[in-house]
Protein backbone atom coordinates (compact mmCIF):
# COMPACT_ATOMS: atom_id res chain seq x y z
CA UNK A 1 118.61 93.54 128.42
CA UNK A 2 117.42 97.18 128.01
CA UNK A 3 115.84 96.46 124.64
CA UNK A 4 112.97 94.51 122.80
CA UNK A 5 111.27 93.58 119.57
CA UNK A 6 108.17 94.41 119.33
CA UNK A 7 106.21 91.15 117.46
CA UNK A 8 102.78 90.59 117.45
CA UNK A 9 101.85 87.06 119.34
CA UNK A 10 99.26 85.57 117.16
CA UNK A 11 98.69 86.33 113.43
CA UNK A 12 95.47 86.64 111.85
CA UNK A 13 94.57 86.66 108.54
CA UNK A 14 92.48 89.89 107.35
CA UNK A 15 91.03 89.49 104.08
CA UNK A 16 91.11 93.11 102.16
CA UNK A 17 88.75 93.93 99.51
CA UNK A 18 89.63 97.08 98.77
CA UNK A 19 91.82 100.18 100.11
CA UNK A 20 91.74 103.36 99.31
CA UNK A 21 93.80 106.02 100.65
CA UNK A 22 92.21 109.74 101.27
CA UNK A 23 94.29 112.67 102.44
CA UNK A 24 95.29 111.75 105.11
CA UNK A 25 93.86 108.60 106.32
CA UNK A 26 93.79 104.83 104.91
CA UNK A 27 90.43 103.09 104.40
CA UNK A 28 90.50 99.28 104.30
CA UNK A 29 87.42 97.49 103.16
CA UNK A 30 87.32 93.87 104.55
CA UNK A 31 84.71 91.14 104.46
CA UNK A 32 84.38 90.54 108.50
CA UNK A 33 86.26 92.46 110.98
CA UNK A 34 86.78 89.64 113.10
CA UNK A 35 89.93 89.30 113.00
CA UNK A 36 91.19 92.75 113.63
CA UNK A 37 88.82 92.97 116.84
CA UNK A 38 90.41 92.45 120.33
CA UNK A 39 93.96 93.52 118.61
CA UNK A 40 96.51 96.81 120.28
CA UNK A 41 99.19 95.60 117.56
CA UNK A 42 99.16 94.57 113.89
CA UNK A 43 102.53 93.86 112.90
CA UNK A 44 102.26 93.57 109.08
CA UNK A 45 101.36 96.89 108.78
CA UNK A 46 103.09 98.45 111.53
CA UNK A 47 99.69 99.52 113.28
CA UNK A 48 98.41 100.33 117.26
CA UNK A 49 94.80 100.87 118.50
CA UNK A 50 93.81 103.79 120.08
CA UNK A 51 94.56 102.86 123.40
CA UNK A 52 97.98 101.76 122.50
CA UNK A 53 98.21 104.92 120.97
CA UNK A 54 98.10 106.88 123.90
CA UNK A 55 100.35 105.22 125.92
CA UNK A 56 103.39 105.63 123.21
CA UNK A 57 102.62 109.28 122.96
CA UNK A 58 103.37 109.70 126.48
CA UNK A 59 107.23 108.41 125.71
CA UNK A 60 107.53 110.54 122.54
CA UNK A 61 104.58 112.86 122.26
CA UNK A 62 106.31 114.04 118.73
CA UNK A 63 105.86 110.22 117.08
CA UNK A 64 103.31 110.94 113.99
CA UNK A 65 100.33 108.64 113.45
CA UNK A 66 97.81 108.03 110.95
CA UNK A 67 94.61 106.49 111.12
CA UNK A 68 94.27 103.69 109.32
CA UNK A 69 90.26 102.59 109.10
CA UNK A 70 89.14 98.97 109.03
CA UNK A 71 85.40 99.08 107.22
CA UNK A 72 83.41 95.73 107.31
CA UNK A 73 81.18 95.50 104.21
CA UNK A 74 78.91 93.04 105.99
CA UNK A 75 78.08 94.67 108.98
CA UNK A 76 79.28 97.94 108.58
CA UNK A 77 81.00 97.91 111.49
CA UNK A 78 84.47 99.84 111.73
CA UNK A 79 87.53 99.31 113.40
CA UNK A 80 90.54 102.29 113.76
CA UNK A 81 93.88 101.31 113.81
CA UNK A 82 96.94 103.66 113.77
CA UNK A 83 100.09 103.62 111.39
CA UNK A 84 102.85 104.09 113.67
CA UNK A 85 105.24 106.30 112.14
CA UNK A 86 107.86 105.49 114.24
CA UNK A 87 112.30 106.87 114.12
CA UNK A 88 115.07 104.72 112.45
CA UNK A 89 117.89 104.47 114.32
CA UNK A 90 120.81 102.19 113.71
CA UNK A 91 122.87 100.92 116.41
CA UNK A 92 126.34 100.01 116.34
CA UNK A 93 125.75 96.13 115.64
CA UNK A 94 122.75 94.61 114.69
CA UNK A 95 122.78 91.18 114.20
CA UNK A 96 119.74 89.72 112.14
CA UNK A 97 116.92 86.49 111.87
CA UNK A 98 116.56 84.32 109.20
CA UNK A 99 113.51 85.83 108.71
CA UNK A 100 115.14 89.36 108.65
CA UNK A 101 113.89 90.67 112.01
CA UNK A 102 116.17 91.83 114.48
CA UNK A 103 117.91 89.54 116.65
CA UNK A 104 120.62 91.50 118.73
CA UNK A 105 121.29 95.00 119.35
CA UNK A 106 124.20 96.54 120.96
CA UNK A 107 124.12 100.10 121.62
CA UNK A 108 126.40 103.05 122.16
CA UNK A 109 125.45 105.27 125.82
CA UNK A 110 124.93 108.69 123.92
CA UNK A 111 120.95 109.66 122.79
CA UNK A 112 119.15 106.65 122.06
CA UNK A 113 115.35 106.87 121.27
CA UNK A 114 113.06 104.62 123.64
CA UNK A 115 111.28 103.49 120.31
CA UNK A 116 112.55 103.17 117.01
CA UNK A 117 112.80 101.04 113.93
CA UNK A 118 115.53 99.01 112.26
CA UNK A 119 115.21 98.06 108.44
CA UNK A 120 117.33 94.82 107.54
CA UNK A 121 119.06 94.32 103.98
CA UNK A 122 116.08 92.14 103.41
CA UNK A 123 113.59 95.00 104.06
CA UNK A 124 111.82 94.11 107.04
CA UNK A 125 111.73 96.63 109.62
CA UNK A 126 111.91 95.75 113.64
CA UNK A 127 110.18 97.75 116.05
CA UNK A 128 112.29 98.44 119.16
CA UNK A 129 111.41 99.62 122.59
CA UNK A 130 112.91 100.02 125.72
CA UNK A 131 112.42 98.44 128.87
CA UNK A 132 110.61 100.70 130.24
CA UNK A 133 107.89 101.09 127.69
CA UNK A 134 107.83 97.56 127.64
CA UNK A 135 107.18 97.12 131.38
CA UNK A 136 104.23 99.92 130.82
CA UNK A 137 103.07 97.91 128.19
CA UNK A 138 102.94 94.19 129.85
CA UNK A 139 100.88 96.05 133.07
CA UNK A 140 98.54 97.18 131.25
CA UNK A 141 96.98 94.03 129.57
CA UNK A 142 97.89 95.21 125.23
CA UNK A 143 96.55 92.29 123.20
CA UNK A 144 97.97 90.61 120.52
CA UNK A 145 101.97 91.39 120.92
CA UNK A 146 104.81 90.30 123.09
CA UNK A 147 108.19 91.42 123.79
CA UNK A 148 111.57 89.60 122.48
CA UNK A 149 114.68 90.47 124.45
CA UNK A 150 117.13 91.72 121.74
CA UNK A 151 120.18 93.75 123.85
């Protein structure tokens, strides 16, 4: 198994009040930002923490982000995520969950990113990594995401 699915390990709801989007970066105006605290992977929204951040751009330095703000209106305390704007790739069989994640993968030798994304027919895209990134990953303590074997 050289490849895995990226899913985050507990979910947490995260009340939005409001989002607005300027330029360049995404503003998200929540009650308590509880529930976002302590997280390197939101799933939902396809989102890593800074930290998380850095260690992906050492596998593919060209990968875009963009930041994607978490504003409490209580506290005003702040929180920055960022949207991981990550390659699709399709391998030659994919093989899907009930729930439209991936399940499977097999893949061909030739050029094959060490991160990309998958979209089902249902619309749901799986994050895939290699092994390697994975391994970095798991050493290094992330929070709130685990690795699925998928080929």
């Amino acid at each position: 198994m050289d490849y895995f699915l990226v899913q985050q390990k507990e979910m947490r709801a995260i009340e939005i009040q409001e989002t607005l989007q300027e330029e360049n970066v995404t503003i998200c105006k929540v009650k308590n930002i509880g529930p976002v605290e302590g997280l390197d992977y939101i799933q939902k929204r396809n989102l890593v923490s800074n930290r998380f951040k850095e260690l992906l751009e050492l596998y593919q330095p060209k990968e875009k982000y963009q930041p994607y703000v978490y504003i409490s209106t209580e506290n005003q305390q702040e929180k920055t995520f960022w949207h991981w704007n990550i390659t699709e790739y399709q391998p030659k069989v994919v093989q899907y969950r009930i729930d439209g994640l991936v399940q499977s993968i097999e893949v061909d030798n030739g050029d094959i990113p060490r991160m990309f994304y998958i979209c089902s027919p249902k619309g749901i895209r799986s994050i895939i990594v290699h092994l390697s990134i994975a391994e970095s990953v798991l050493r290094r303590g992330y929070l709130g995401l685990e690795f699925v074997p998928v080929g």
